[in-house]
ModelCIF file with pLDDT and N, C-alpha, C, O atoms, coordinates in Angstrom:
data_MODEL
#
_entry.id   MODEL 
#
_entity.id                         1 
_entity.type                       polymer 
_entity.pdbx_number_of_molecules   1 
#
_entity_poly.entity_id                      1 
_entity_poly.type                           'polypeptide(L)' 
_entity_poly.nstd_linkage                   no 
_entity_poly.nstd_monomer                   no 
_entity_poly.pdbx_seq_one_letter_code       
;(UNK)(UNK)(UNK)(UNK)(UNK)(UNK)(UNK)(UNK)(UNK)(UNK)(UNK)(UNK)(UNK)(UNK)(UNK)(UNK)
(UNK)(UNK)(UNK)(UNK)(UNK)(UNK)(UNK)(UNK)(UNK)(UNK)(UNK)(UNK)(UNK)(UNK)(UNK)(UNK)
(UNK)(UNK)(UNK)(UNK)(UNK)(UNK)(UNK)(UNK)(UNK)(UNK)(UNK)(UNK)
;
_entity_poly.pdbx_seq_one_letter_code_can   XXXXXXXXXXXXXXXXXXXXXXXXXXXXXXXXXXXXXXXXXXXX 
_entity_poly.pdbx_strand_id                 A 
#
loop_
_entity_poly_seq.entity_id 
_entity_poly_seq.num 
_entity_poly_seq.mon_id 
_entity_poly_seq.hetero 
1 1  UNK n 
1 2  UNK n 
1 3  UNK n 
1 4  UNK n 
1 5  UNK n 
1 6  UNK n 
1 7  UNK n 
1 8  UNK n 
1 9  UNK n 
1 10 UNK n 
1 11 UNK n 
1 12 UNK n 
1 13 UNK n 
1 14 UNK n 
1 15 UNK n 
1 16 UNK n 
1 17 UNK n 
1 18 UNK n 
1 19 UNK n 
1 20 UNK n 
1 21 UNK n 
1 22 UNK n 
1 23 UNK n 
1 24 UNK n 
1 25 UNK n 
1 26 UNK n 
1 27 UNK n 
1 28 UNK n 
1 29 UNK n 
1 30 UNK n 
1 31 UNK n 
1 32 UNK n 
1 33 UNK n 
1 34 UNK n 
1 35 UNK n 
1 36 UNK n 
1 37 UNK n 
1 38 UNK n 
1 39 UNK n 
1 40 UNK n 
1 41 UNK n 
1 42 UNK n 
1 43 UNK n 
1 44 UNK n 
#
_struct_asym.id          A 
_struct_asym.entity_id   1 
#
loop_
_ma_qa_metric.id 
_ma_qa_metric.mode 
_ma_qa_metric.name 
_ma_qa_metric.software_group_id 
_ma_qa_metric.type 
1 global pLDDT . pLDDT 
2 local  pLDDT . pLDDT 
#
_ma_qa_metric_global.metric_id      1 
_ma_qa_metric_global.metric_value   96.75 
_ma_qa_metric_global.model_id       1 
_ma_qa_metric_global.ordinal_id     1 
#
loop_
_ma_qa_metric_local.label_asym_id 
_ma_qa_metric_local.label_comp_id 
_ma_qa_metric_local.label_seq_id 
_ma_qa_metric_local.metric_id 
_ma_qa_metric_local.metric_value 
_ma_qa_metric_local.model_id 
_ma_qa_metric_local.ordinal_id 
A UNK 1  2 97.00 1 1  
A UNK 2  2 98.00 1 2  
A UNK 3  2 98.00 1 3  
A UNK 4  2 98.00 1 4  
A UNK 5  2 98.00 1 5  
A UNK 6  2 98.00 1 6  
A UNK 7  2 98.00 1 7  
A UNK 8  2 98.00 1 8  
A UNK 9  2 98.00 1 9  
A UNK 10 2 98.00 1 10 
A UNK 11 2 98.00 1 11 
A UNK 12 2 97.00 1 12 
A UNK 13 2 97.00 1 13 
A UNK 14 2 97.00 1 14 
A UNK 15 2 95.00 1 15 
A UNK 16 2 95.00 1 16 
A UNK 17 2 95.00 1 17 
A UNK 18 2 96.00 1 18 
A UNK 19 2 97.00 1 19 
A UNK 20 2 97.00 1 20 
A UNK 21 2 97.00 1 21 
A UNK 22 2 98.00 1 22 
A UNK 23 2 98.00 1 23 
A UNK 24 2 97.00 1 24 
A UNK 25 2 98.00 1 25 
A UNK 26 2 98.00 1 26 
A UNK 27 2 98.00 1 27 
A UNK 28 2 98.00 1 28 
A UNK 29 2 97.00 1 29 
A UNK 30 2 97.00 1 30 
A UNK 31 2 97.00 1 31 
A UNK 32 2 96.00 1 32 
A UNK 33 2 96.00 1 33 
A UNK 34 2 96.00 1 34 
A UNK 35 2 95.00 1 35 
A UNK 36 2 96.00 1 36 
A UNK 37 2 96.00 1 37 
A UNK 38 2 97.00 1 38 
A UNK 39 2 97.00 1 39 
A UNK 40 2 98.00 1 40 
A UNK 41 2 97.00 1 41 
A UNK 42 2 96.00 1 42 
A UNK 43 2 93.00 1 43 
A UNK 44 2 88.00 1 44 
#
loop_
_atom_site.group_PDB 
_atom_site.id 
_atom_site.type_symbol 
_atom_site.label_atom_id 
_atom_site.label_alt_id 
_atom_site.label_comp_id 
_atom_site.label_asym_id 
_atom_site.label_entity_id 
_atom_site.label_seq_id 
_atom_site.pdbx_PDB_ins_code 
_atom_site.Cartn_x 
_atom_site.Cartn_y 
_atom_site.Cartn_z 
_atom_site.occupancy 
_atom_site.B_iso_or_equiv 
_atom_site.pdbx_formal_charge 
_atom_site.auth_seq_id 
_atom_site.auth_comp_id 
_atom_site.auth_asym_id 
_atom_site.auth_atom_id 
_atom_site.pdbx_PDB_model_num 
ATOM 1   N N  . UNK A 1 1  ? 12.622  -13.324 24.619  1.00 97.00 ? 1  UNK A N  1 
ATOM 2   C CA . UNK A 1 1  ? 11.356  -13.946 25.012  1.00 97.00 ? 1  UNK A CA 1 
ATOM 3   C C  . UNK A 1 1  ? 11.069  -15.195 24.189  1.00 97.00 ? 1  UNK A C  1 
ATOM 4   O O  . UNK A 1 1  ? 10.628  -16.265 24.610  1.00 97.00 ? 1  UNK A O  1 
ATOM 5   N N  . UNK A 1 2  ? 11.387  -14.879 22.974  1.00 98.00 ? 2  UNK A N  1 
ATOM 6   C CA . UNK A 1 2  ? 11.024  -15.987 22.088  1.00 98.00 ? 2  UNK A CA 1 
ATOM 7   C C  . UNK A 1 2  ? 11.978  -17.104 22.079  1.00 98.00 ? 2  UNK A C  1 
ATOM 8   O O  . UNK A 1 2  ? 11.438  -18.155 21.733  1.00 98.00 ? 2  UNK A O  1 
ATOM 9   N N  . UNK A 1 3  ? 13.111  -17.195 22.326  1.00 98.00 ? 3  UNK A N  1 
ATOM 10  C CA . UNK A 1 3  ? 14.226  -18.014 21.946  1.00 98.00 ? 3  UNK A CA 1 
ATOM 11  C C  . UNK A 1 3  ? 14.811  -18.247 20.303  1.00 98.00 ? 3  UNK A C  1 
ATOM 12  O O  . UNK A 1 3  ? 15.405  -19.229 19.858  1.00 98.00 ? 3  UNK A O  1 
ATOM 13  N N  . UNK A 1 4  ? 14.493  -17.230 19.735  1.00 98.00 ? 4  UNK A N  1 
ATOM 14  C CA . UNK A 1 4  ? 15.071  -17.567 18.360  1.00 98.00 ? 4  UNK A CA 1 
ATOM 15  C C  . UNK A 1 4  ? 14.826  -15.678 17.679  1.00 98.00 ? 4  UNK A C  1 
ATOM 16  O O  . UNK A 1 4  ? 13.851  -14.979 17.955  1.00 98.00 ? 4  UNK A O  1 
ATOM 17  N N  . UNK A 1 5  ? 15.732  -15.353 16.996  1.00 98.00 ? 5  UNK A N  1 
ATOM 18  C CA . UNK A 1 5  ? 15.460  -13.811 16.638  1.00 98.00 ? 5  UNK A CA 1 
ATOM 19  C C  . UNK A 1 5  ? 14.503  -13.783 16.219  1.00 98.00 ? 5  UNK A C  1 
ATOM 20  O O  . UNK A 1 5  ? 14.052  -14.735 15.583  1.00 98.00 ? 5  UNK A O  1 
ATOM 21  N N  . UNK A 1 6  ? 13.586  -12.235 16.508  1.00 98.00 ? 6  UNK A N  1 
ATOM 22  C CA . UNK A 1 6  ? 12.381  -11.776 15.849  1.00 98.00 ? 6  UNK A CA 1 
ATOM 23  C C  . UNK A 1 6  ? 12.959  -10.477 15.658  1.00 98.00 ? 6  UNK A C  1 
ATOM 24  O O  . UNK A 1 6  ? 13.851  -9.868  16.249  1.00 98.00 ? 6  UNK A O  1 
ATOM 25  N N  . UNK A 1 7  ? 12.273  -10.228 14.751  1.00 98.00 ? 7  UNK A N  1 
ATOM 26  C CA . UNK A 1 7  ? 12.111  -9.082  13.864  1.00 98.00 ? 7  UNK A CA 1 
ATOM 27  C C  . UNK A 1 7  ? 10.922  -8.292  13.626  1.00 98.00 ? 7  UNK A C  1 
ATOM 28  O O  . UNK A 1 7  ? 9.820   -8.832  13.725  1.00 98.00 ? 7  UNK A O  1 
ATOM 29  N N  . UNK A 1 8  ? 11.036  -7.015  13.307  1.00 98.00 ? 8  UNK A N  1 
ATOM 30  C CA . UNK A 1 8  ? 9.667   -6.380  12.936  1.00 98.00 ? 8  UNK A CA 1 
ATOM 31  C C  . UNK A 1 8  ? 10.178  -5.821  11.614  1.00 98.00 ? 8  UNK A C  1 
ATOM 32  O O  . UNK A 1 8  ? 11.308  -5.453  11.291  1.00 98.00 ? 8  UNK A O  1 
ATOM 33  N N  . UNK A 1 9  ? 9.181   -5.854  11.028  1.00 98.00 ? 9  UNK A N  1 
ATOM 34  C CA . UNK A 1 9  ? 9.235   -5.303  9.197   1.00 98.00 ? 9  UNK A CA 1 
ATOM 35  C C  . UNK A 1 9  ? 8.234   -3.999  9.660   1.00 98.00 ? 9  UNK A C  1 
ATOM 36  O O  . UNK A 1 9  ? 7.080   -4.074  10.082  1.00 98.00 ? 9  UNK A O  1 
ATOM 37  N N  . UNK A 1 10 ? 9.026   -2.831  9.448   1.00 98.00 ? 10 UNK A N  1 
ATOM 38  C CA . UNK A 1 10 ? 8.409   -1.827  9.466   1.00 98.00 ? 10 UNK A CA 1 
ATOM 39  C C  . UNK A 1 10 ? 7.861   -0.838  8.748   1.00 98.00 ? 10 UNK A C  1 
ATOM 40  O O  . UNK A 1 10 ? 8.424   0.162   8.303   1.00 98.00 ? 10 UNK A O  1 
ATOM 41  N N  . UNK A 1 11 ? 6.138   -1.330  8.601   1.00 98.00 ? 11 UNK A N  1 
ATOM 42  C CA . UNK A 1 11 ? 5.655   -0.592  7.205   1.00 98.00 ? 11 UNK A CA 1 
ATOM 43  C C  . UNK A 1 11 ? 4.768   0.597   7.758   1.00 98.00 ? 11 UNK A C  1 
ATOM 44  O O  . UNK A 1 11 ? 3.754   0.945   7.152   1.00 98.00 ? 11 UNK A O  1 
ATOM 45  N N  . UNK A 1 12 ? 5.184   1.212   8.933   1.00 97.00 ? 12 UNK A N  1 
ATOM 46  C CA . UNK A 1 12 ? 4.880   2.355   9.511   1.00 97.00 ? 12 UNK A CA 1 
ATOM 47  C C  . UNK A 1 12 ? 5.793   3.521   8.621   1.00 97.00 ? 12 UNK A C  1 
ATOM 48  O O  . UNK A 1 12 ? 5.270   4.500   8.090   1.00 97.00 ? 12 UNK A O  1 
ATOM 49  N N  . UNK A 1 13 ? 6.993   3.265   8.581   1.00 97.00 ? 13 UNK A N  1 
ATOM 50  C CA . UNK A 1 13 ? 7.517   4.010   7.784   1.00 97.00 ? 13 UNK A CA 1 
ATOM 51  C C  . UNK A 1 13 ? 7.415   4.470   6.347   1.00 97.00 ? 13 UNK A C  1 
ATOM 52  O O  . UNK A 1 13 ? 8.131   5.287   5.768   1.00 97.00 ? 13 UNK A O  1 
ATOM 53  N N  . UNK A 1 14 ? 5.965   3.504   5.700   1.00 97.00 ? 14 UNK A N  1 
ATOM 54  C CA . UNK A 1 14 ? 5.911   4.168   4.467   1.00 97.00 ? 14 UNK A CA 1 
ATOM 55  C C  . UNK A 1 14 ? 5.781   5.561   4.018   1.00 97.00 ? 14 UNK A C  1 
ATOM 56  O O  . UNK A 1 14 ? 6.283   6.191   4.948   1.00 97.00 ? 14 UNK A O  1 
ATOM 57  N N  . UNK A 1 15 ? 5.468   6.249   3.293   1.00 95.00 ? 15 UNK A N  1 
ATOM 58  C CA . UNK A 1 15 ? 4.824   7.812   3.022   1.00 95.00 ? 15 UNK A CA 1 
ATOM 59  C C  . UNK A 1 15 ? 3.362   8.092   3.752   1.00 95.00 ? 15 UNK A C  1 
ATOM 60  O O  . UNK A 1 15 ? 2.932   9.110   4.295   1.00 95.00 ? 15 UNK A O  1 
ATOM 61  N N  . UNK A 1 16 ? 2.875   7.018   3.586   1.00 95.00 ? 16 UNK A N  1 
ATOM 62  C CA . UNK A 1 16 ? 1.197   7.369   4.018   1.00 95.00 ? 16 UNK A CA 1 
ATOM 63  C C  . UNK A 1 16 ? 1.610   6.803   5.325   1.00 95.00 ? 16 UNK A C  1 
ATOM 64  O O  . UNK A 1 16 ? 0.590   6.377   5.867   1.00 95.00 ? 16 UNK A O  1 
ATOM 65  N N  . UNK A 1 17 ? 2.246   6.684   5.782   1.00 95.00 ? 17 UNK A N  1 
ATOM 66  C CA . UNK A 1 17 ? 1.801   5.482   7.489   1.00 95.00 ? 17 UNK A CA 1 
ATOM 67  C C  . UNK A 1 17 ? 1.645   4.046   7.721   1.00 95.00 ? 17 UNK A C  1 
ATOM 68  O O  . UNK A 1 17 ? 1.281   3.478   8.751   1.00 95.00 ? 17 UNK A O  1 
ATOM 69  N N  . UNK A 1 18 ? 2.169   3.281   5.966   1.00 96.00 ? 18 UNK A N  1 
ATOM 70  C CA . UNK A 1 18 ? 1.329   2.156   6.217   1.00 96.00 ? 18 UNK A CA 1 
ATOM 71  C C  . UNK A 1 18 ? 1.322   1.425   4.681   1.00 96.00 ? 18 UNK A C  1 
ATOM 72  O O  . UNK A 1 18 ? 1.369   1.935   3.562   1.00 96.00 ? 18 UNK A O  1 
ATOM 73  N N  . UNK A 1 19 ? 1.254   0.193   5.060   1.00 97.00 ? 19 UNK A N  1 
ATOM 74  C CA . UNK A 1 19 ? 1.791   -0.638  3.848   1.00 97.00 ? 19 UNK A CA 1 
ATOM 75  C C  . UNK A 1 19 ? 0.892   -0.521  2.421   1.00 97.00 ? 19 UNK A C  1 
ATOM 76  O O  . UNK A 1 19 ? 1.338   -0.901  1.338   1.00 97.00 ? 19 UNK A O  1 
ATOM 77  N N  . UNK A 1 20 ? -0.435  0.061   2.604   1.00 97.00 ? 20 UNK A N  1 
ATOM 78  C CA . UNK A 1 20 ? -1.443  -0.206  1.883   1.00 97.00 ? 20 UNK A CA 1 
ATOM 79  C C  . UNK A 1 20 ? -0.882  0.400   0.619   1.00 97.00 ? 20 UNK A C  1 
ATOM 80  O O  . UNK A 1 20 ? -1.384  0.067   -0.454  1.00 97.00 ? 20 UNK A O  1 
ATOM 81  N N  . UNK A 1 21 ? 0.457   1.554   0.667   1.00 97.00 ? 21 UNK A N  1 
ATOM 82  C CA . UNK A 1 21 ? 0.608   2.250   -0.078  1.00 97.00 ? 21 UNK A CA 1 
ATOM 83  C C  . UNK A 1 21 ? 1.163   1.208   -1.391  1.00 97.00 ? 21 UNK A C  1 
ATOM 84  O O  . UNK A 1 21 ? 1.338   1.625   -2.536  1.00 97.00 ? 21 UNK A O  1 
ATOM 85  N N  . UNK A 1 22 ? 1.336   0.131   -1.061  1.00 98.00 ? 22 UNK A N  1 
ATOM 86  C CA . UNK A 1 22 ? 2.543   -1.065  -2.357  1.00 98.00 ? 22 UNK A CA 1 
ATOM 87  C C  . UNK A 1 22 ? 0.953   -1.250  -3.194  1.00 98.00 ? 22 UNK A C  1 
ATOM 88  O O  . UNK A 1 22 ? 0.876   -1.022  -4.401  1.00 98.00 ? 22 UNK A O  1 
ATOM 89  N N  . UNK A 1 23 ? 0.128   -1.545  -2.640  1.00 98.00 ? 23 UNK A N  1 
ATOM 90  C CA . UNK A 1 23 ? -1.418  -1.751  -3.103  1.00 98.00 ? 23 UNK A CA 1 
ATOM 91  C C  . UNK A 1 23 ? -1.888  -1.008  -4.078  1.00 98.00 ? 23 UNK A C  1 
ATOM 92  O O  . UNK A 1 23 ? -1.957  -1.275  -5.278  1.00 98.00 ? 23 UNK A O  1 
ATOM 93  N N  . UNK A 1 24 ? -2.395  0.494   -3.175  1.00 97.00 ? 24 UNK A N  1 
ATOM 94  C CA . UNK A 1 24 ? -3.120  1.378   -4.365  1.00 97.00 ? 24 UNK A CA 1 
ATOM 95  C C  . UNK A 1 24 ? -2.238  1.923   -5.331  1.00 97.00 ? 24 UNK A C  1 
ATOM 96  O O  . UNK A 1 24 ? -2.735  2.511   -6.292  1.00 97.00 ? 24 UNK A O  1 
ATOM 97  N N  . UNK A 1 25 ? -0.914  1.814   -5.222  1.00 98.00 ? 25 UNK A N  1 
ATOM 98  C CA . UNK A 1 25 ? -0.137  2.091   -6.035  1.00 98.00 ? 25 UNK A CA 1 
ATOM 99  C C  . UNK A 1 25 ? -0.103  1.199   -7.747  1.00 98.00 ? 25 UNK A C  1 
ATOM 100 O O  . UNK A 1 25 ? -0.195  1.559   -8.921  1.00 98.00 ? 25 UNK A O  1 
ATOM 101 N N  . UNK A 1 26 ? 0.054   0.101   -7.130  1.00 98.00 ? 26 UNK A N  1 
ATOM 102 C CA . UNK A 1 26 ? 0.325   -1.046  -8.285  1.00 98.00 ? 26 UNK A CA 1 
ATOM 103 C C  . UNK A 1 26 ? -1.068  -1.024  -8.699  1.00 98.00 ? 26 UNK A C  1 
ATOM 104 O O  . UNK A 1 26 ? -1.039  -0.804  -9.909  1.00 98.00 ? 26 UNK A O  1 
ATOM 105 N N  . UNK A 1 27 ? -2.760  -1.184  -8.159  1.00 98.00 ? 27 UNK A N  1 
ATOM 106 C CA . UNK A 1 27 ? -4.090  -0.881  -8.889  1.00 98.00 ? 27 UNK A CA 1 
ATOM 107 C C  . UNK A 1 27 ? -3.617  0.421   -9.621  1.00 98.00 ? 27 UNK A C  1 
ATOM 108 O O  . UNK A 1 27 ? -3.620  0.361   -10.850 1.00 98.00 ? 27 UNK A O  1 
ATOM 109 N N  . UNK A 1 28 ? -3.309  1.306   -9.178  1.00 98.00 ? 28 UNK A N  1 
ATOM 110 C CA . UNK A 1 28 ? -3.699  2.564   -9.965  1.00 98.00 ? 28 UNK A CA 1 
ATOM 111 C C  . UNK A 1 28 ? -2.712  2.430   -11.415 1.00 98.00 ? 28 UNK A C  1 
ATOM 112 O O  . UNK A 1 28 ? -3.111  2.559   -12.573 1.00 98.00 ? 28 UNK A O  1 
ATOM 113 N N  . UNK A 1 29 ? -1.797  2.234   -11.111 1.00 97.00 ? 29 UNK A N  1 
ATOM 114 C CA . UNK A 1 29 ? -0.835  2.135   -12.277 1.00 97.00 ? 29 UNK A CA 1 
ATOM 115 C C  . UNK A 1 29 ? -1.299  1.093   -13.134 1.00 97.00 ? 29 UNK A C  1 
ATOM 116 O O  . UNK A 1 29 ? -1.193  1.232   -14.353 1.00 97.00 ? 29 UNK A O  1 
ATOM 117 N N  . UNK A 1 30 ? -1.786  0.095   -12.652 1.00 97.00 ? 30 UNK A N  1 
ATOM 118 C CA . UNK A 1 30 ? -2.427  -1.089  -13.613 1.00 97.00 ? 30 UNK A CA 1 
ATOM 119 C C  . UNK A 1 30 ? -3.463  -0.544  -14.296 1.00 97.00 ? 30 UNK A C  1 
ATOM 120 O O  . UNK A 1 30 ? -3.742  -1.084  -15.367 1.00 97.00 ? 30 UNK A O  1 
ATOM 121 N N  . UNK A 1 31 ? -4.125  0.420   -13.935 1.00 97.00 ? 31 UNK A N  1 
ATOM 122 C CA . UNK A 1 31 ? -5.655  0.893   -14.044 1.00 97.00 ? 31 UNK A CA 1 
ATOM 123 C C  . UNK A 1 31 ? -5.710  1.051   -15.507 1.00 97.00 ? 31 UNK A C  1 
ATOM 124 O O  . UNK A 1 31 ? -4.667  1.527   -15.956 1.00 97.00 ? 31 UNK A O  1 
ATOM 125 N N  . UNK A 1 32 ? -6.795  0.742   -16.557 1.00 96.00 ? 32 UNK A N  1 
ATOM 126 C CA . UNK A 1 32 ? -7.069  1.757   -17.588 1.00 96.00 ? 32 UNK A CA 1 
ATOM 127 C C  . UNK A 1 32 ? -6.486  3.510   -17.645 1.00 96.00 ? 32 UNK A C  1 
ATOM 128 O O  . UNK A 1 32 ? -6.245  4.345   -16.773 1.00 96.00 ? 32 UNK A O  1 
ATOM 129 N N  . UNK A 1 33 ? -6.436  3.507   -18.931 1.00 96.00 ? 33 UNK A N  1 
ATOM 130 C CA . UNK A 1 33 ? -5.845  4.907   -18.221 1.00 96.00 ? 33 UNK A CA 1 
ATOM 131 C C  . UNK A 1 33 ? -6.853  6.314   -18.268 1.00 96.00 ? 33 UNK A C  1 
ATOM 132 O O  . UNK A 1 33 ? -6.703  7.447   -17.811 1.00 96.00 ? 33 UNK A O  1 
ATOM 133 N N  . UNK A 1 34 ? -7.909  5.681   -19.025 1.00 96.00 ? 34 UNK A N  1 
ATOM 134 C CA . UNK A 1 34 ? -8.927  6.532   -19.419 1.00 96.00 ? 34 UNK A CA 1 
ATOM 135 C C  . UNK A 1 34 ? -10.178 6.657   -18.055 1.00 96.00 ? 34 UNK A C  1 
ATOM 136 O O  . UNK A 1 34 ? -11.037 7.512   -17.840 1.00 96.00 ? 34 UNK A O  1 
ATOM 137 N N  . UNK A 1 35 ? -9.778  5.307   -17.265 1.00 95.00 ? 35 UNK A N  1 
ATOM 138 C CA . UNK A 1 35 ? -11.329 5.095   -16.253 1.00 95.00 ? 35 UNK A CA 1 
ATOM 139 C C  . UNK A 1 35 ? -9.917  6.099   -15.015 1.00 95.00 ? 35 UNK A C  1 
ATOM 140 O O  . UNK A 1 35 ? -10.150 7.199   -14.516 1.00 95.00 ? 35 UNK A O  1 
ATOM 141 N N  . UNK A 1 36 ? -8.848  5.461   -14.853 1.00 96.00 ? 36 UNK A N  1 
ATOM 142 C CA . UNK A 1 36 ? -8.284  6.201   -14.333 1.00 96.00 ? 36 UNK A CA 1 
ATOM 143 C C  . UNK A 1 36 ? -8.236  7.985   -14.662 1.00 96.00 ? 36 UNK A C  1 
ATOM 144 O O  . UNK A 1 36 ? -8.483  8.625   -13.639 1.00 96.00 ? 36 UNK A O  1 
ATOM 145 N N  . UNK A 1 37 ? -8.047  8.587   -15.518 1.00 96.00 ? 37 UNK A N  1 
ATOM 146 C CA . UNK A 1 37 ? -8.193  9.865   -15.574 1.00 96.00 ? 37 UNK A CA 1 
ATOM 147 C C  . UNK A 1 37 ? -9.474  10.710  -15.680 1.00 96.00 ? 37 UNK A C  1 
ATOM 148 O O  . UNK A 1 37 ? -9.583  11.829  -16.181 1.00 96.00 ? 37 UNK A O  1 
ATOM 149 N N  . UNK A 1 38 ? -10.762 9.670   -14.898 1.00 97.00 ? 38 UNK A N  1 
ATOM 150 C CA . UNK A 1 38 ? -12.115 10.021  -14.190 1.00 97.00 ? 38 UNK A CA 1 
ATOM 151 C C  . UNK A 1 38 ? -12.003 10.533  -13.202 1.00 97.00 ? 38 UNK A C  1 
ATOM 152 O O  . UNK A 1 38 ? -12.617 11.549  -12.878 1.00 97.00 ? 38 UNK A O  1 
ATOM 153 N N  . UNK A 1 39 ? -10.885 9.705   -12.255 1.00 97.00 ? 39 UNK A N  1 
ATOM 154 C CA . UNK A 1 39 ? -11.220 9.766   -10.956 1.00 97.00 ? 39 UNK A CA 1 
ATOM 155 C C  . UNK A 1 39 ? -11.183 8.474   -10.255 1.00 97.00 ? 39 UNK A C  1 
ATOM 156 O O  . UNK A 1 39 ? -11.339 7.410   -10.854 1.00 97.00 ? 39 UNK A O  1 
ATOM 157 N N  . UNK A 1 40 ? -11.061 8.526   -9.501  1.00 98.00 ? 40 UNK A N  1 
ATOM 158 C CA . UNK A 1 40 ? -10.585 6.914   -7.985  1.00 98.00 ? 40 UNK A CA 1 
ATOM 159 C C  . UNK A 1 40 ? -11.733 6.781   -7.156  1.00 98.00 ? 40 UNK A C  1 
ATOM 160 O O  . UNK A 1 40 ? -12.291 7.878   -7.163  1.00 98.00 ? 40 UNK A O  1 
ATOM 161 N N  . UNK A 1 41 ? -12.166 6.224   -6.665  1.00 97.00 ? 41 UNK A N  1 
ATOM 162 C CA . UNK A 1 41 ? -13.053 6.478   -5.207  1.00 97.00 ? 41 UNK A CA 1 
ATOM 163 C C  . UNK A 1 41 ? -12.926 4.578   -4.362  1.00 97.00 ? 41 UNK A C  1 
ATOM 164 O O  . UNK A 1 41 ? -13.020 3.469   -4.889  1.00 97.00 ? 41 UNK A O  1 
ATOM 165 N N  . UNK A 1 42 ? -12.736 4.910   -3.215  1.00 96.00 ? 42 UNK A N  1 
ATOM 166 C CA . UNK A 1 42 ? -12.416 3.691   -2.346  1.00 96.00 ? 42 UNK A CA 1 
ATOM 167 C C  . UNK A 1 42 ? -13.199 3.703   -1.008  1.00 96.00 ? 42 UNK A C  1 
ATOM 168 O O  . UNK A 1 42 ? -13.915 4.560   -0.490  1.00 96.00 ? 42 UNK A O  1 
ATOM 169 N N  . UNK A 1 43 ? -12.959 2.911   -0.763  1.00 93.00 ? 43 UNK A N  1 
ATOM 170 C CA . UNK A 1 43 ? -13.660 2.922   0.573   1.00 93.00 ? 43 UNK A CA 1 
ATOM 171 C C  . UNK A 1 43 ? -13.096 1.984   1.582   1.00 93.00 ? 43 UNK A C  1 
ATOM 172 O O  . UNK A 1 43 ? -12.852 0.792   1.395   1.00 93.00 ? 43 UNK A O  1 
ATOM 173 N N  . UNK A 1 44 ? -12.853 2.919   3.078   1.00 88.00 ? 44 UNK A N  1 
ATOM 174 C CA . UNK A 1 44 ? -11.801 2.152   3.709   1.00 88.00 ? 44 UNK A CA 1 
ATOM 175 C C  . UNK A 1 44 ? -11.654 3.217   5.008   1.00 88.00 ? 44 UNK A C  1 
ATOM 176 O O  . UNK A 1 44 ? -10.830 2.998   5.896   1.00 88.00 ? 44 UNK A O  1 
#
């Protein structure tokens, strides 16, 4: 259709369903480790 290759990057296949996981991953690990071992809360 397009005239030149396309591709899909498929971040359906992560663990959760979905790319967001590269995200809360790298915040949480960045996190303090003390505000981190409170507890998380997000909204989304």
């Amino acid at each position: 259709m397009a005239g030149f290759p396309v591709y899909l990057k498929q971040e359906q296949r992560q663990p959760t369903g979905a790319f967001k996981l590269r995200g809360a991953w790298n915040a949480l690990t960045r996190m303090d480790p003390a505000a981190r071992a409170r507890g998380v809360i997000t909204y989304s």
